[in-house]
C-alpha atoms as a PDB file:
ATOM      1  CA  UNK A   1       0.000   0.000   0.000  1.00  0.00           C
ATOM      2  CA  UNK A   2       0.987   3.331  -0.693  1.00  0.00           C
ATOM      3  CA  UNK A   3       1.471   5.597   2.430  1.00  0.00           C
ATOM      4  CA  UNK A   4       1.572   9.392   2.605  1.00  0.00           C
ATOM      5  CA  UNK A   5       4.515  11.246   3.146  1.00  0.00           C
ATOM      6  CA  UNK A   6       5.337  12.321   7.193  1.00  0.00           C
ATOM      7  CA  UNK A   7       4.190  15.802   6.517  1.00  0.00           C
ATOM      8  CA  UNK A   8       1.291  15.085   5.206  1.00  0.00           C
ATOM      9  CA  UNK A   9       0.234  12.473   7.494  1.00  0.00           C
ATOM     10  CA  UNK A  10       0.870  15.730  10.186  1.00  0.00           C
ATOM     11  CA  UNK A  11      -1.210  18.421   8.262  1.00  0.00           C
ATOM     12  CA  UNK A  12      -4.311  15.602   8.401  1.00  0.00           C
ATOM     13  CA  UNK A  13      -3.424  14.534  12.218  1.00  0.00           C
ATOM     14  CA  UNK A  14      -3.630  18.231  12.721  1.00  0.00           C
ATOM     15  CA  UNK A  15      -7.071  19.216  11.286  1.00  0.00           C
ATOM     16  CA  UNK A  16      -8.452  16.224  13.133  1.00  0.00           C
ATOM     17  CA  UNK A  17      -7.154  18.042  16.210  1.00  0.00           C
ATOM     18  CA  UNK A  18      -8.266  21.651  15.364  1.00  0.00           C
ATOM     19  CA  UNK A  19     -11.823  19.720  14.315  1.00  0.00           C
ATOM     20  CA  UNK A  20     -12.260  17.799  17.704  1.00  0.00           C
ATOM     21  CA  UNK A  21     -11.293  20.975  19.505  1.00  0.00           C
ATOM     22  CA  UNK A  22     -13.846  23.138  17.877  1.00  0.00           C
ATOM     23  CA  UNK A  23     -16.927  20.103  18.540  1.00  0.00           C
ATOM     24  CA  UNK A  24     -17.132  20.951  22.592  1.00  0.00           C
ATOM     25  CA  UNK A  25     -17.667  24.788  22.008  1.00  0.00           C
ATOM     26  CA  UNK A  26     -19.960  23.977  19.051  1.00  0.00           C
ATOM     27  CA  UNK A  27     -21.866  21.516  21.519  1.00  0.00           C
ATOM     28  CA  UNK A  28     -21.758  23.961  23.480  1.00  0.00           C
ATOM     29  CA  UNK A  29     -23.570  27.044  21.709  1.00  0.00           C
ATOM     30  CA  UNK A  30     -25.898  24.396  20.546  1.00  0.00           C
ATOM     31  CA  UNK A  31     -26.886  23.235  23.621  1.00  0.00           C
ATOM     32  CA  UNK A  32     -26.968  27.476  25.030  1.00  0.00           C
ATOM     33  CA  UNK A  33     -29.232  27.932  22.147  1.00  0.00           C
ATOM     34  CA  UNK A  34     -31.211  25.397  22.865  1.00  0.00           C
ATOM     35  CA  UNK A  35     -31.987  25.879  26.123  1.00  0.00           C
ATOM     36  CA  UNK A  36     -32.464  29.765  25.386  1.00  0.00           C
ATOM     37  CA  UNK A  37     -35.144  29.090  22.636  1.00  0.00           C
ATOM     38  CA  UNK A  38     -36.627  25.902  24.291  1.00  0.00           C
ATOM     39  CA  UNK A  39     -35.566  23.742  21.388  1.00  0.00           C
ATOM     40  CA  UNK A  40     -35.230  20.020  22.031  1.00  0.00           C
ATOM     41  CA  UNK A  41     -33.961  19.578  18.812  1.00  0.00           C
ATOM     42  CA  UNK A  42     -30.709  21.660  19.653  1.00  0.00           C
ATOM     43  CA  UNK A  43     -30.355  21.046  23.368  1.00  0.00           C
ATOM     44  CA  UNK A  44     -30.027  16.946  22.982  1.00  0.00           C
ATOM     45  CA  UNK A  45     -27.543  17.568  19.589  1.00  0.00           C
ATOM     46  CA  UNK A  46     -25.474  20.060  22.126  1.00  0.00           C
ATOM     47  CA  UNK A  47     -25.728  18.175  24.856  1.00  0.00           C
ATOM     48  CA  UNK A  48     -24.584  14.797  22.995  1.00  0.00           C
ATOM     49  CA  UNK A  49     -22.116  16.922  20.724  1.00  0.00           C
ATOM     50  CA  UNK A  50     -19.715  17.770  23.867  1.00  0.00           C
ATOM     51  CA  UNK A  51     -19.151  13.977  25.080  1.00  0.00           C
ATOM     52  CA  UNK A  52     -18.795  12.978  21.789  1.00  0.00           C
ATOM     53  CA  UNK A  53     -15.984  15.608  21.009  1.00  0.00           C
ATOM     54  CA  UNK A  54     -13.909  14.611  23.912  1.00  0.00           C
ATOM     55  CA  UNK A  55     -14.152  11.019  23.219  1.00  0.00           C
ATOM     56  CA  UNK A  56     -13.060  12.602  19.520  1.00  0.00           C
ATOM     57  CA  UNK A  57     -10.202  14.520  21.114  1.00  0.00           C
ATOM     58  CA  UNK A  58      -8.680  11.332  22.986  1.00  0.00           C
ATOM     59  CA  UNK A  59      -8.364   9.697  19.778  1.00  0.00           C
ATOM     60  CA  UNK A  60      -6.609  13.067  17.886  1.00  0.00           C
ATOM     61  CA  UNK A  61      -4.165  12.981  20.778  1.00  0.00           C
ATOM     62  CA  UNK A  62      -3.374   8.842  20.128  1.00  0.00           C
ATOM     63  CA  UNK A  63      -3.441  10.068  16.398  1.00  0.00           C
ATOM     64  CA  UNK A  64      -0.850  12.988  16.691  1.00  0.00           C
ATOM     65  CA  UNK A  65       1.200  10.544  18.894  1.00  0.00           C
ATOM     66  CA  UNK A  66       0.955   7.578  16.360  1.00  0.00           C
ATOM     67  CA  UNK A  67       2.344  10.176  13.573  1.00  0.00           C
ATOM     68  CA  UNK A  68       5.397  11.231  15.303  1.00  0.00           C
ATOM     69  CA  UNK A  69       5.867   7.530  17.242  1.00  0.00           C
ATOM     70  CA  UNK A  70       4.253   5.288  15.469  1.00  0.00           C
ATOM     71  CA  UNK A  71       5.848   2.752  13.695  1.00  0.00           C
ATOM     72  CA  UNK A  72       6.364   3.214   9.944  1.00  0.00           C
ATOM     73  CA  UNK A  73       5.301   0.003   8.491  1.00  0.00           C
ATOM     74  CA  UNK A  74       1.868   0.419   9.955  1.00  0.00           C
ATOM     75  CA  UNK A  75      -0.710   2.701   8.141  1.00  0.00           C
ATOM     76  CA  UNK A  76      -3.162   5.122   9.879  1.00  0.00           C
ATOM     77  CA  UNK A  77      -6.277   4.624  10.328  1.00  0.00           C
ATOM     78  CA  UNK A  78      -7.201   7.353   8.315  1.00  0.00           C
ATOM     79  CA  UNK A  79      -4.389   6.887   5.776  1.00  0.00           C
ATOM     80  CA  UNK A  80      -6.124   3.735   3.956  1.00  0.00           C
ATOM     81  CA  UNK A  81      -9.070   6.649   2.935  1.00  0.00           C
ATOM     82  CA  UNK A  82      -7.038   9.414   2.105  1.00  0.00           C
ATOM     83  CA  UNK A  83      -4.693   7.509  -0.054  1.00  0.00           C
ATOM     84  CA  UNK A  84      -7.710   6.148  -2.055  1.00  0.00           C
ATOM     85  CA  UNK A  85      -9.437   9.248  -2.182  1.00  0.00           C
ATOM     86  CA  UNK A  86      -5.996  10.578  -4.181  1.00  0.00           C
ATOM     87  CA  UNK A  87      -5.668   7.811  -6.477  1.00  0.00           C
END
């Protein structure tokens, strides 16, 4: 299998981490909003949003580990997709 090139493997193990940083404050508003307006709709997405995102967050931290650790002969999980999604 092809793999990506180390700085590319970073740049994609860092927009997962800006992404599951952003998810708690957007869970968050949503949930503020929802409460505000008295929409159930956007109170249970906020409210299961913000769990979610740190569960998301533990896993970019493993991820940004794996990419500077990890060993080489072993793909990301993500790298499988992106590599197809290029070819």
């Amino acid at each position: 299998m092809k793999r990506l090139m180390f700085g590319q493997r970073t740049d994609l193990a860092m927009k997962f981490f800006v992404a599951c940083v952003a998810l708690p404050f957007l869970g968050a508003v949503l949930a503020v909003i929802g409460f505000a307006a008295q929409n159930t709709t956007s109170m249970v997405l906020g409210i299961i949003c913000v769990p979610l995102a740190f569960i998301a967050l533990t896993i970019s931290l493993q991820l940004g580990y794996e990419v500077k650790h990890g060993d080489s002969g072993h793909p990301l999980f993500f790298e499988r997709w992106v590599v197809k999604k290029h070819n």
